[in-house]
C-alpha atoms as a PDB file:
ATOM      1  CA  UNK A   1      30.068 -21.002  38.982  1.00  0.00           C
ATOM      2  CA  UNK A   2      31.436 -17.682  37.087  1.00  0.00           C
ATOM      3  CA  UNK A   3      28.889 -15.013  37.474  1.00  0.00           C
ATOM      4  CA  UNK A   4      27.757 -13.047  34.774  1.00  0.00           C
ATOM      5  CA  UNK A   5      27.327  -9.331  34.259  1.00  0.00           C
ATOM      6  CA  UNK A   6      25.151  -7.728  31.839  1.00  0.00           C
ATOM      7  CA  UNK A   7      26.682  -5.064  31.692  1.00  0.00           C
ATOM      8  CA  UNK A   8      30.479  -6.618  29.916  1.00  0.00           C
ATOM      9  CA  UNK A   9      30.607  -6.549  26.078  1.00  0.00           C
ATOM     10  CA  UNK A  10      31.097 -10.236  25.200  1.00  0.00           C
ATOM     11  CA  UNK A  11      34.006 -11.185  23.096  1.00  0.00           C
ATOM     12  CA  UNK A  12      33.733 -10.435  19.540  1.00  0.00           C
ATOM     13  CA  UNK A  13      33.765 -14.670  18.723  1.00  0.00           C
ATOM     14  CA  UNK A  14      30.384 -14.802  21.178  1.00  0.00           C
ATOM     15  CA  UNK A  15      28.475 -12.071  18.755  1.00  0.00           C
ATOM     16  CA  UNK A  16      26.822 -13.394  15.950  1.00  0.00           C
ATOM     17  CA  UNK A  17      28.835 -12.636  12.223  1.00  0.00           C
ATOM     18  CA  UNK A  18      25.756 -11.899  10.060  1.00  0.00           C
ATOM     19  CA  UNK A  19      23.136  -9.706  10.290  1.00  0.00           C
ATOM     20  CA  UNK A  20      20.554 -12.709   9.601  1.00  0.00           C
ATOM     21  CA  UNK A  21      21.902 -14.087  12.923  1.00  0.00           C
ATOM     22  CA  UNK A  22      21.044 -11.831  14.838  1.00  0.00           C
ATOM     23  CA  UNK A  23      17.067 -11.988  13.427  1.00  0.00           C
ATOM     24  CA  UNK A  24      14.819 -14.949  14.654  1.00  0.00           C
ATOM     25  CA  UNK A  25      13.757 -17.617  11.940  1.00  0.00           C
ATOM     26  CA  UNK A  26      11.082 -16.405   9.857  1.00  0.00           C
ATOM     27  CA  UNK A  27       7.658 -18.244  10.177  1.00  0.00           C
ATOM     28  CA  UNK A  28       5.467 -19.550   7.493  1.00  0.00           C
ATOM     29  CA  UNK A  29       2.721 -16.827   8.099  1.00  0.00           C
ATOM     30  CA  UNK A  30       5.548 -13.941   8.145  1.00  0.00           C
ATOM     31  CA  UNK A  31       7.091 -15.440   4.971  1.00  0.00           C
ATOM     32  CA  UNK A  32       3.531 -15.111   3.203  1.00  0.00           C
ATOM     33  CA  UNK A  33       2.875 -11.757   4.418  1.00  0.00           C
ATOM     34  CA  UNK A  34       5.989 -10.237   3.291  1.00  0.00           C
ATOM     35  CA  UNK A  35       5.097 -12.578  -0.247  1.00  0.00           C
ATOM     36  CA  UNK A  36       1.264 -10.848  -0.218  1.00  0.00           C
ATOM     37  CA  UNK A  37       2.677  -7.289   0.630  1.00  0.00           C
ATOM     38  CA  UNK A  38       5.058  -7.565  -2.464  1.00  0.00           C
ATOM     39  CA  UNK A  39       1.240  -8.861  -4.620  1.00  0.00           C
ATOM     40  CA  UNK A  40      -0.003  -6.297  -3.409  1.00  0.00           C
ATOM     41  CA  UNK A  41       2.307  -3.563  -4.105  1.00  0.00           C
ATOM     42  CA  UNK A  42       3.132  -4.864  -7.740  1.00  0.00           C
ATOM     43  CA  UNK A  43      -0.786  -5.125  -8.279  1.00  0.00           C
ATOM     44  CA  UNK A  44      -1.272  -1.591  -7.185  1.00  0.00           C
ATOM     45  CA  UNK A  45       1.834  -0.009  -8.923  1.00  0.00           C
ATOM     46  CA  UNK A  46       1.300  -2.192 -12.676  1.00  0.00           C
ATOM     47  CA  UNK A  47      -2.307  -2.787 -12.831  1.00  0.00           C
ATOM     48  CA  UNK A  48      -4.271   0.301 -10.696  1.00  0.00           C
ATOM     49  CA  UNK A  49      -2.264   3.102 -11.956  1.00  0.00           C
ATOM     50  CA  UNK A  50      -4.759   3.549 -15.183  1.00  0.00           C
ATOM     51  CA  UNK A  51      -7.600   2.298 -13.351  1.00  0.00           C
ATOM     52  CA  UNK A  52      -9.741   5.480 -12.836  1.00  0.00           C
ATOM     53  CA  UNK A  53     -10.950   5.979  -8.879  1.00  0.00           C
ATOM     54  CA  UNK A  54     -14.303   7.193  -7.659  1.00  0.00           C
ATOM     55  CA  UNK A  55     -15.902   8.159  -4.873  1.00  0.00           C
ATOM     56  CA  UNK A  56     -19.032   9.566  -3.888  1.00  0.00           C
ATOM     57  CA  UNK A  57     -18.544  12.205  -1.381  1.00  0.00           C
ATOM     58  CA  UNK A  58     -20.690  14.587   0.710  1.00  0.00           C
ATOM     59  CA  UNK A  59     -19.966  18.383   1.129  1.00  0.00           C
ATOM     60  CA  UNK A  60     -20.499  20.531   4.022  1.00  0.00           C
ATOM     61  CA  UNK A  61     -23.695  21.253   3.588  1.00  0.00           C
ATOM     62  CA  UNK A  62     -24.579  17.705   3.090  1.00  0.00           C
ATOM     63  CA  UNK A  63     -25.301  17.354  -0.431  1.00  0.00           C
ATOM     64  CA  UNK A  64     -23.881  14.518  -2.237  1.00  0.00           C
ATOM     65  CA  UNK A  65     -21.585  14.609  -5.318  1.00  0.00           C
ATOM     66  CA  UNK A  66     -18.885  12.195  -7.208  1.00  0.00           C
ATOM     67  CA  UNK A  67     -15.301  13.027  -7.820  1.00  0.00           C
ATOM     68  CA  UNK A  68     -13.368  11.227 -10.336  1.00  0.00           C
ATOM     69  CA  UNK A  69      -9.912  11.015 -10.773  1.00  0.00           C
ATOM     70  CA  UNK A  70      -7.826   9.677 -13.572  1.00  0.00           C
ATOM     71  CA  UNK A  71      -4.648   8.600 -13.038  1.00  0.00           C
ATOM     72  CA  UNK A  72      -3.416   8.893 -16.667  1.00  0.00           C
ATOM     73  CA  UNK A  73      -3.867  12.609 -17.375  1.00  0.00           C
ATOM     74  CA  UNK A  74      -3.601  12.990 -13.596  1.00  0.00           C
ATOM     75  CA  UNK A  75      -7.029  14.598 -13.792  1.00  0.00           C
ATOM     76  CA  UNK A  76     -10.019  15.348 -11.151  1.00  0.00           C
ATOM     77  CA  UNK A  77     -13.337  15.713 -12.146  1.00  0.00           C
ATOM     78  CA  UNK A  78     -16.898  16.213  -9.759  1.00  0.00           C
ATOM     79  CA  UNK A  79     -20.093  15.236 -11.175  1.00  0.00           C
ATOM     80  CA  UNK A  80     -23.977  15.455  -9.377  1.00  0.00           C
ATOM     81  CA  UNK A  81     -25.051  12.532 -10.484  1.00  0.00           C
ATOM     82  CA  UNK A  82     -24.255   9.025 -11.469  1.00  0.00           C
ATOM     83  CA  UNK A  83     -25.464   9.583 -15.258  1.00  0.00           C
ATOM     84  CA  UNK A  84     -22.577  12.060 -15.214  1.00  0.00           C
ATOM     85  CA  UNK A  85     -20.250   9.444 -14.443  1.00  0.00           C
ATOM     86  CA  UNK A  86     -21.044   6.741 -16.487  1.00  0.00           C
ATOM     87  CA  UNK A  87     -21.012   9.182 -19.399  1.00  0.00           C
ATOM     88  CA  UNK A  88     -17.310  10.399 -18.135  1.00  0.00           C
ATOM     89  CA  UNK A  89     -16.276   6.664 -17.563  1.00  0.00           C
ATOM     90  CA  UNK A  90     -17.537   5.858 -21.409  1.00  0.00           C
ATOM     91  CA  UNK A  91     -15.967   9.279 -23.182  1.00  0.00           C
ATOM     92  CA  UNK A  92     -12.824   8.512 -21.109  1.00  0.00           C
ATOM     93  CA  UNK A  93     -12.437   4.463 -22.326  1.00  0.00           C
ATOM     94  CA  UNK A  94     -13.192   5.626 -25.854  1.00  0.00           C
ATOM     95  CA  UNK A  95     -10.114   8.393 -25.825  1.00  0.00           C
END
């Protein structure tokens, strides 16, 4: 038997030709994931992009307050309370 070194290139017919050779076969759940990702990704980029975002925050003294952003007018806004907000939300759907 021939030993074999590591270390020598092979021949260039013993390397694989395509790139997709060289990757392993793709399982289901990997397939699915990448499919999901791409969701994902399309959902966030068509459908979230006018959907306003808000969080309700706490500053360093502890008190609590809303920001609001709006992605259309690329606009932040901070409110005290919740009544705030809803009235924002409402003024901003009726534009």
């Amino acid at each position: 038997m021939k030993p074999i070194s590591l270390l020598t290139p092979k021949s260039p017919t013993q390397l694989p030709q395509t790139p997709q050779a060289l990757r392993p076969p793709e399982s289901e759940f990997q397939r699915r994931s990448r499919w999901q990702k791409f969701g994902h990704w399309v959902y966030e980029t068509f459908v979230l992009t006018h959907t306003p975002k808000i969080w309700l925050k706490r500053d360093r003294e502890g008190l609590m307050y809303w920001e609001a952003y709006d992605p259309v007018n690329c606009h932040r806004s901070y409110f005290a309370t919740e009544a705030e907000v809803r009235v924002w939300l409402e003024q901003r759907y009726y534009r």
